[in-house]
N, C-alpha and C. Protein backbone atom coordinates (compact mmCIF):
# COMPACT_ATOMS: atom_id res chain seq x y z
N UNK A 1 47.34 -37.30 29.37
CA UNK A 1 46.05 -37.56 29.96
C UNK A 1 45.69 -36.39 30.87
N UNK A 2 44.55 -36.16 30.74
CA UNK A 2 44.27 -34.61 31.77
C UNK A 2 43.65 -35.30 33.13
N UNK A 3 43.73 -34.28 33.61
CA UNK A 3 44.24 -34.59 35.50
C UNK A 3 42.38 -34.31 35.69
N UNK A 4 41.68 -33.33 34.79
CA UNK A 4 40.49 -33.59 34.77
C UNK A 4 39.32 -34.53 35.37
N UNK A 5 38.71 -34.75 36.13
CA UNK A 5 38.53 -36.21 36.59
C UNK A 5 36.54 -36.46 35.85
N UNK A 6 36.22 -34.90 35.28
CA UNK A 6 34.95 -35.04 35.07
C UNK A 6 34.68 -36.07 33.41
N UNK A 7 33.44 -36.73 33.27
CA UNK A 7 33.16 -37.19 32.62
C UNK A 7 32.48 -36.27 31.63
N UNK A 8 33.36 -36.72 30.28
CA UNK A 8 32.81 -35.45 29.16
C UNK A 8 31.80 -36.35 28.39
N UNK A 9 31.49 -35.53 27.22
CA UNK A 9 30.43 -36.73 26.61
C UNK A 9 31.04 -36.92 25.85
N UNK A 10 32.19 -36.89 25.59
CA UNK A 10 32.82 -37.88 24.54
C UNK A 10 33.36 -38.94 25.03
N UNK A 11 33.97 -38.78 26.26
CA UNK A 11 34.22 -39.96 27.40
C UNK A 11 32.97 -41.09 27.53
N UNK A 12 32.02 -40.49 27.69
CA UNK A 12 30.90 -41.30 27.89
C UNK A 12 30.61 -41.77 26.35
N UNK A 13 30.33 -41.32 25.20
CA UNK A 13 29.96 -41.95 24.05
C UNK A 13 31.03 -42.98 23.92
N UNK A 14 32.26 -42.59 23.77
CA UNK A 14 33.17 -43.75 23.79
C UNK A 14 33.10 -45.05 24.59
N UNK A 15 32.81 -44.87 25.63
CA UNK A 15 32.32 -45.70 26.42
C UNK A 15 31.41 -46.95 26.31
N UNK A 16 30.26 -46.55 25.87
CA UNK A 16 29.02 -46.50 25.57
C UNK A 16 29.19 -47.23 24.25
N UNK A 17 29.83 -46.81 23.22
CA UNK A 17 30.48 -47.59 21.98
C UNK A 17 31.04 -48.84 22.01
N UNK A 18 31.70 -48.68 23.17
CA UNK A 18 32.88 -50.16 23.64
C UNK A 18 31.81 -50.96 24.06
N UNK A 19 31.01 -51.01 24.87
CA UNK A 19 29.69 -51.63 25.78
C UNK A 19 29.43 -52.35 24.48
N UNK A 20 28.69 -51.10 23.45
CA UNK A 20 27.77 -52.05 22.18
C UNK A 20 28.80 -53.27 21.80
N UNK A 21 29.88 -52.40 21.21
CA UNK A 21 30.39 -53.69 20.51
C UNK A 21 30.75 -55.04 21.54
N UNK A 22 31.39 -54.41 22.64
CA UNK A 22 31.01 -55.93 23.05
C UNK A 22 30.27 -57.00 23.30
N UNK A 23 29.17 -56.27 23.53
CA UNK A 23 28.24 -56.77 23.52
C UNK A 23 27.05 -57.78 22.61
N UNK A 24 27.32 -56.92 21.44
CA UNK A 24 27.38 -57.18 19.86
C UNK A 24 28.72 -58.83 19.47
N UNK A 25 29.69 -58.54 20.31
CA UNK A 25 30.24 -59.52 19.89
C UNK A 25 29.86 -60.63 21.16
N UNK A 26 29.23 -60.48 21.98
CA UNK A 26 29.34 -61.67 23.21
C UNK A 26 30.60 -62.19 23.81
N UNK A 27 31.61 -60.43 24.43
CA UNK A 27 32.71 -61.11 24.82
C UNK A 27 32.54 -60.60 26.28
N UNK A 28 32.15 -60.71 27.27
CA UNK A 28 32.39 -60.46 28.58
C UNK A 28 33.21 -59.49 28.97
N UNK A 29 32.86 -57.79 29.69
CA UNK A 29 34.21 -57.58 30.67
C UNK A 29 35.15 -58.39 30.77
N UNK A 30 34.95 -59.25 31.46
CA UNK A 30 36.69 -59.93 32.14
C UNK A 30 37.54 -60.41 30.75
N UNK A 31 36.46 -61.14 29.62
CA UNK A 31 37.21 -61.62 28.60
C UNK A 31 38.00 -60.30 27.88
N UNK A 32 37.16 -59.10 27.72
CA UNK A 32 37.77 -57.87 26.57
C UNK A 32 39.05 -57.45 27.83
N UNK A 33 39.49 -57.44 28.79
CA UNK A 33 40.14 -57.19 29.90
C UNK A 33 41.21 -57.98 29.77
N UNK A 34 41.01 -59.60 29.25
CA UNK A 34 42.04 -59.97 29.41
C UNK A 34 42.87 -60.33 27.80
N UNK A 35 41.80 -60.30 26.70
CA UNK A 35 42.79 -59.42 26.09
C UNK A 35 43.46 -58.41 25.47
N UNK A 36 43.09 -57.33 26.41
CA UNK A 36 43.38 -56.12 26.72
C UNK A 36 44.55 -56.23 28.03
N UNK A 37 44.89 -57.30 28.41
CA UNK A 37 45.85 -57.52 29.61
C UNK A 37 45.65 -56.10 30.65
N UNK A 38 44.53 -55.84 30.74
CA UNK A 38 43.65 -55.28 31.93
C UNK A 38 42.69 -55.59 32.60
N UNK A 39 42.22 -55.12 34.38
CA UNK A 39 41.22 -55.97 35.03
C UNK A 39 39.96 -55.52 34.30
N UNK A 40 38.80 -56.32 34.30
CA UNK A 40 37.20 -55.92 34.24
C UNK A 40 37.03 -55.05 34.87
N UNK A 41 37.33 -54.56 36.23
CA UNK A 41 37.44 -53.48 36.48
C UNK A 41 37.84 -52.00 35.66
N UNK A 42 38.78 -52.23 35.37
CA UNK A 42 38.94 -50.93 34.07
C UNK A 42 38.19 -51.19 33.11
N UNK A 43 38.03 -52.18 32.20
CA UNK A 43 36.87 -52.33 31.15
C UNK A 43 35.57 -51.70 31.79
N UNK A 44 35.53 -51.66 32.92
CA UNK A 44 33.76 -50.99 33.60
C UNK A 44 34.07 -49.56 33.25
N UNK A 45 35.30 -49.35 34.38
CA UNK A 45 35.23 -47.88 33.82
C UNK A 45 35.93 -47.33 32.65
N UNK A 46 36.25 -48.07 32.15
CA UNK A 46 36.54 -47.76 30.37
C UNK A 46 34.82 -46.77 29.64
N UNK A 47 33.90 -48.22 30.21
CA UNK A 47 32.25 -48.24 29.51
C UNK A 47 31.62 -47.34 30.38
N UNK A 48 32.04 -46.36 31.66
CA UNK A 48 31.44 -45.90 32.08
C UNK A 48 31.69 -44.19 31.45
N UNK A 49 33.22 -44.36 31.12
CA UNK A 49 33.78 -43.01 30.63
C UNK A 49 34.65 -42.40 32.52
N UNK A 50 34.20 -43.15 33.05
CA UNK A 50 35.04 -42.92 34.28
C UNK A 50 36.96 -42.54 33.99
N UNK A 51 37.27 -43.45 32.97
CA UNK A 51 38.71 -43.54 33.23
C UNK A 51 38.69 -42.89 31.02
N UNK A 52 39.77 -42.00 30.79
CA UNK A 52 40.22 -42.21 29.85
C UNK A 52 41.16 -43.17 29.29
N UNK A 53 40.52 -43.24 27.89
CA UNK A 53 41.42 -44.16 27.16
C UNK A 53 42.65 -43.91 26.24
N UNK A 54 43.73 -44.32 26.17
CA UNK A 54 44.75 -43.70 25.58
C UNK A 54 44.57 -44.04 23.97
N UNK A 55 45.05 -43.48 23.22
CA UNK A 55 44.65 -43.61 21.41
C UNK A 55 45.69 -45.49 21.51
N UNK A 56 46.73 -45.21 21.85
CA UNK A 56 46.95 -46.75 21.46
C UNK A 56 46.40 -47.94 22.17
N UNK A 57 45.78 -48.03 23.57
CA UNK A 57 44.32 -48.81 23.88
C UNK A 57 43.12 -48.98 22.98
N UNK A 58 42.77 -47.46 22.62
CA UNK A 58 41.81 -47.80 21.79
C UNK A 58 41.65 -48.41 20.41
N UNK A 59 43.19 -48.09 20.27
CA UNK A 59 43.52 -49.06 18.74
C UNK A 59 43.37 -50.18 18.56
N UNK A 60 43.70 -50.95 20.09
CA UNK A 60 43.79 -52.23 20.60
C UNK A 60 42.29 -52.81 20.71
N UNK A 61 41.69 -51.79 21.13
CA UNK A 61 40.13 -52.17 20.93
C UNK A 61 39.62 -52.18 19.72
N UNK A 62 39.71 -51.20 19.07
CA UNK A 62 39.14 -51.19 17.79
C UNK A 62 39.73 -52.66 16.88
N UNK A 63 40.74 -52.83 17.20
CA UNK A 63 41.48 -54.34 16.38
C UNK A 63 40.58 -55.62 16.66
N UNK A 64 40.26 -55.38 18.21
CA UNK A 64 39.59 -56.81 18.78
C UNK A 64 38.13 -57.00 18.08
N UNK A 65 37.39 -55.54 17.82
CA UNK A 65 36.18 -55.48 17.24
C UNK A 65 35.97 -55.71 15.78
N UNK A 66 37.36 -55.52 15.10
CA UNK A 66 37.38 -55.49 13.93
C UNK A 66 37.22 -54.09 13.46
N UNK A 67 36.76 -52.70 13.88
CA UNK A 67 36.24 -52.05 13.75
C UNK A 67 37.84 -50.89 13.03
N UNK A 68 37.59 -49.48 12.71
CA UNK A 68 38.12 -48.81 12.52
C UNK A 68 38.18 -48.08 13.83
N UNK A 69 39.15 -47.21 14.62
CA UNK A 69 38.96 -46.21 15.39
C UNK A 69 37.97 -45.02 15.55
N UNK A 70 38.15 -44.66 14.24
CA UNK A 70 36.97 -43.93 13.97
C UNK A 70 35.15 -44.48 14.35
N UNK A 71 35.30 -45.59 13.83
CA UNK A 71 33.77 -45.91 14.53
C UNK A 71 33.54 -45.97 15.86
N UNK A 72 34.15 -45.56 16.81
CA UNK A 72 34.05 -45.78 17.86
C UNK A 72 34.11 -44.05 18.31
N UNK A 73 34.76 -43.06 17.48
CA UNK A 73 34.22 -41.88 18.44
C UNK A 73 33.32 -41.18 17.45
N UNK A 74 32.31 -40.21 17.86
CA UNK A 74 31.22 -39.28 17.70
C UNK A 74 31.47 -38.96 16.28
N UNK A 75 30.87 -38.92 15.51
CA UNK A 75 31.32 -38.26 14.38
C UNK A 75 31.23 -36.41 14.91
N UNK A 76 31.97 -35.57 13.87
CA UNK A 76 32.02 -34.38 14.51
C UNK A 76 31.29 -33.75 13.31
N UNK A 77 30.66 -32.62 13.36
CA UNK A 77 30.84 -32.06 12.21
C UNK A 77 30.64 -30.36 12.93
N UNK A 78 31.51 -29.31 11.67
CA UNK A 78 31.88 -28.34 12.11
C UNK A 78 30.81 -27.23 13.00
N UNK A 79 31.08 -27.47 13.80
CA UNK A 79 30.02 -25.97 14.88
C UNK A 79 28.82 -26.77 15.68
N UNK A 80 28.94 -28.04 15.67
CA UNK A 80 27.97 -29.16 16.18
C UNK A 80 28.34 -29.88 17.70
N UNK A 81 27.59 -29.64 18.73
CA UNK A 81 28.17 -30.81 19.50
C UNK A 81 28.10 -32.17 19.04
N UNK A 82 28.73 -32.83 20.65
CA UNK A 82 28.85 -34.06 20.20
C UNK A 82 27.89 -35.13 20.21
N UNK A 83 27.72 -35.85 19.37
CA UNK A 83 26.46 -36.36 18.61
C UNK A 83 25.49 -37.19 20.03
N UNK A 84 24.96 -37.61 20.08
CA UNK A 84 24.10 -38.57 20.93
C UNK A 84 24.59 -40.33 20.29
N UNK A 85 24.31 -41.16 20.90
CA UNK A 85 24.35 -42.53 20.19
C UNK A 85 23.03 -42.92 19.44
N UNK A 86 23.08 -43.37 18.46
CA UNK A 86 21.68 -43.90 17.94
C UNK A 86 20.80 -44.72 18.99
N UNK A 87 19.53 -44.92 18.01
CA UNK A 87 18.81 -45.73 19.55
C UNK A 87 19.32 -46.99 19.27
N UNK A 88 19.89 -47.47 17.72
CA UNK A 88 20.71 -48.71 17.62
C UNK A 88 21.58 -49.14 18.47
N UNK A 89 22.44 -47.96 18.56
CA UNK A 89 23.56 -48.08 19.50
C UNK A 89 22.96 -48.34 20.51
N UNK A 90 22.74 -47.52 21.44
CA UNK A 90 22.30 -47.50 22.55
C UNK A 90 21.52 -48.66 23.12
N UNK A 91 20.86 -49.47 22.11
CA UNK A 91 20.32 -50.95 22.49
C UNK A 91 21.17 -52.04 22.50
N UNK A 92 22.38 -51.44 22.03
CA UNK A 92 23.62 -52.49 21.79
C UNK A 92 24.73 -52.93 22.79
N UNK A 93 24.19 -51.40 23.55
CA UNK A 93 25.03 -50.97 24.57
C UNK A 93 24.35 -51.73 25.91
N UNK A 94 23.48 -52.67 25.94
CA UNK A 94 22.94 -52.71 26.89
C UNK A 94 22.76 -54.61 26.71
N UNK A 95 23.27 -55.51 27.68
CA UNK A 95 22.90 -56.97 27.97
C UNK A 95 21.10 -56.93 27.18
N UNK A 96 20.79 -56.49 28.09
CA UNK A 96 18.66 -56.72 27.64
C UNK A 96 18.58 -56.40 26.16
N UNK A 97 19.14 -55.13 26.21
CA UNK A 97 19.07 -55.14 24.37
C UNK A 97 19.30 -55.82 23.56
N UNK A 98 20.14 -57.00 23.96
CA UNK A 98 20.54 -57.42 22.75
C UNK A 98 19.66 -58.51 22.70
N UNK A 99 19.42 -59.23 24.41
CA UNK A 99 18.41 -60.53 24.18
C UNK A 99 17.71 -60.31 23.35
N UNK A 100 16.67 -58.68 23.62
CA UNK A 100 15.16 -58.15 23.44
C UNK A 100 15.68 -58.51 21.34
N UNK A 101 16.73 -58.36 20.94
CA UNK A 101 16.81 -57.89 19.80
C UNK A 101 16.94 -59.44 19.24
N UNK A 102 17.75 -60.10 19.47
CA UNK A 102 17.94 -61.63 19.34
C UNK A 102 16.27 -62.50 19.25
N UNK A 103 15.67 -62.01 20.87
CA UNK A 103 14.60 -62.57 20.54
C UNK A 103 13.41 -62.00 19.78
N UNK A 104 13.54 -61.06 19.13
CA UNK A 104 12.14 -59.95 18.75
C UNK A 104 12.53 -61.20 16.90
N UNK A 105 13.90 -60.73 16.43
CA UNK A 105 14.11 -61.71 15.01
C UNK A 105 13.58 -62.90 14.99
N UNK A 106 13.79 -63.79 16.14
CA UNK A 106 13.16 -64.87 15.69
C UNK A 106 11.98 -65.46 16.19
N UNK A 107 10.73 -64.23 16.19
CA UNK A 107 9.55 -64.58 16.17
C UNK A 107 9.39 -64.09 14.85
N UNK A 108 8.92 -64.97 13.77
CA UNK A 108 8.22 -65.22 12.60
C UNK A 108 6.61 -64.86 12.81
N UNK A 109 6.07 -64.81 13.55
CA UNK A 109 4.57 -64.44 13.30
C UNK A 109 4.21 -62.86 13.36
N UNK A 110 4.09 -61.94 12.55
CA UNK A 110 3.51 -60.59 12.26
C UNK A 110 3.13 -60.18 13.40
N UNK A 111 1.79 -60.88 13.61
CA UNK A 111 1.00 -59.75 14.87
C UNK A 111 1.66 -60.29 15.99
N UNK A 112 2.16 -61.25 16.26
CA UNK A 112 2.79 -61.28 17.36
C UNK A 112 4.19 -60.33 17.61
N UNK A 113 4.58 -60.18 16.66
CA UNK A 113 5.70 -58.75 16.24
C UNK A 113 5.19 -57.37 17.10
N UNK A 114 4.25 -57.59 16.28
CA UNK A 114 3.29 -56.13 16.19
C UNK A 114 3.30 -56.24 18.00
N UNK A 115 2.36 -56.97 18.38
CA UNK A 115 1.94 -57.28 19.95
C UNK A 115 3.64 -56.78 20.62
N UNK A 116 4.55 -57.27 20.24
CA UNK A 116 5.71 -57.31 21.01
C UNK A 116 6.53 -55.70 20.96
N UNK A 117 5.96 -55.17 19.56
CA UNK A 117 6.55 -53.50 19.48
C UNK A 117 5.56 -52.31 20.69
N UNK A 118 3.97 -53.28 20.08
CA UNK A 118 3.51 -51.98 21.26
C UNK A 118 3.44 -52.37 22.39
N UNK A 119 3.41 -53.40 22.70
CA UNK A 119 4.08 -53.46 24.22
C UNK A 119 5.22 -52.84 25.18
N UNK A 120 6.33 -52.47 23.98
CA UNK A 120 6.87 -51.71 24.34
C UNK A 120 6.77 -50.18 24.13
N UNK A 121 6.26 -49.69 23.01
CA UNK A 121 5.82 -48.30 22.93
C UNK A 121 5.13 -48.19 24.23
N UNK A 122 3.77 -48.98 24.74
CA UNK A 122 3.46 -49.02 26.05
C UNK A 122 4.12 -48.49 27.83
N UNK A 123 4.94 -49.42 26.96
CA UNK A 123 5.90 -49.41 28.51
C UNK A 123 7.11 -48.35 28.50
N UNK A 124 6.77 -47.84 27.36
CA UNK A 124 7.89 -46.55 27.23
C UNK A 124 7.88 -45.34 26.87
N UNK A 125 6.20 -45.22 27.46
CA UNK A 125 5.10 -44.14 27.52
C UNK A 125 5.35 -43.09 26.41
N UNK A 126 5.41 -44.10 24.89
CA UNK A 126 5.46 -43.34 23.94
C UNK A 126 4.17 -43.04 22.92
């Protein structure tokens, strides 16, 4: 582990990855913590990129998600930094996102869809 204490962006995408999926799965900090037999406290700064994660933690994570290891860091490709998160991700990564996403599916009426997208293009001075 490097003595390093700055946050890289792969620290942070990783991070940021763990957030979605948990989130995605509806398991709480304290719950992914405990079974991870670690406090919510480290799960924060796990998701903040504050603390590195060791490859056999993250294995442990990737198991709980179902996921491969690989989906969880940046894809690389040669002479490229490291990627950004999708805006998928990144809505996944976030409590509101997921309501906003939960509740946007199950309105069935079109223009009320419509009403509910530019409302936010609106508010997100796009």
């Amino acid at each position: 582990m490097s003595t390093n204490k700055a946050v890289t962006a792969v620290d942070a995408y990783i991070g940021e990855k763990i957030r979605g999926y948990r989130n995605l799965r509806n398991i709480s900090q304290e719950e992914l913590g405990r079974m991870l037999g670690v406090s919510f406290q480290q799960i924060q700064k796990y998701e903040k990129g504050a603390n590195r994660i060791t490859s056999s933690r993250l294995q442990e994570i990737a198991k709980i998600f179902e996921c491969d290891v690989a989906d969880i860091f940046p894809e690389q490709k040669k002479g490229k930094k490291t990627q950004k998160l999708s805006n998928l991700d990144r809505i996944a990564a976030t409590r509101d996102g997921m309501k906003l996403i939960d509740s946007f599916v199950d309105i069935k009426n079109e223009v009320m869809r419509a009403a509910v997208v530019e409302l936010a293009r609106r508010f997100s001075g796009r």
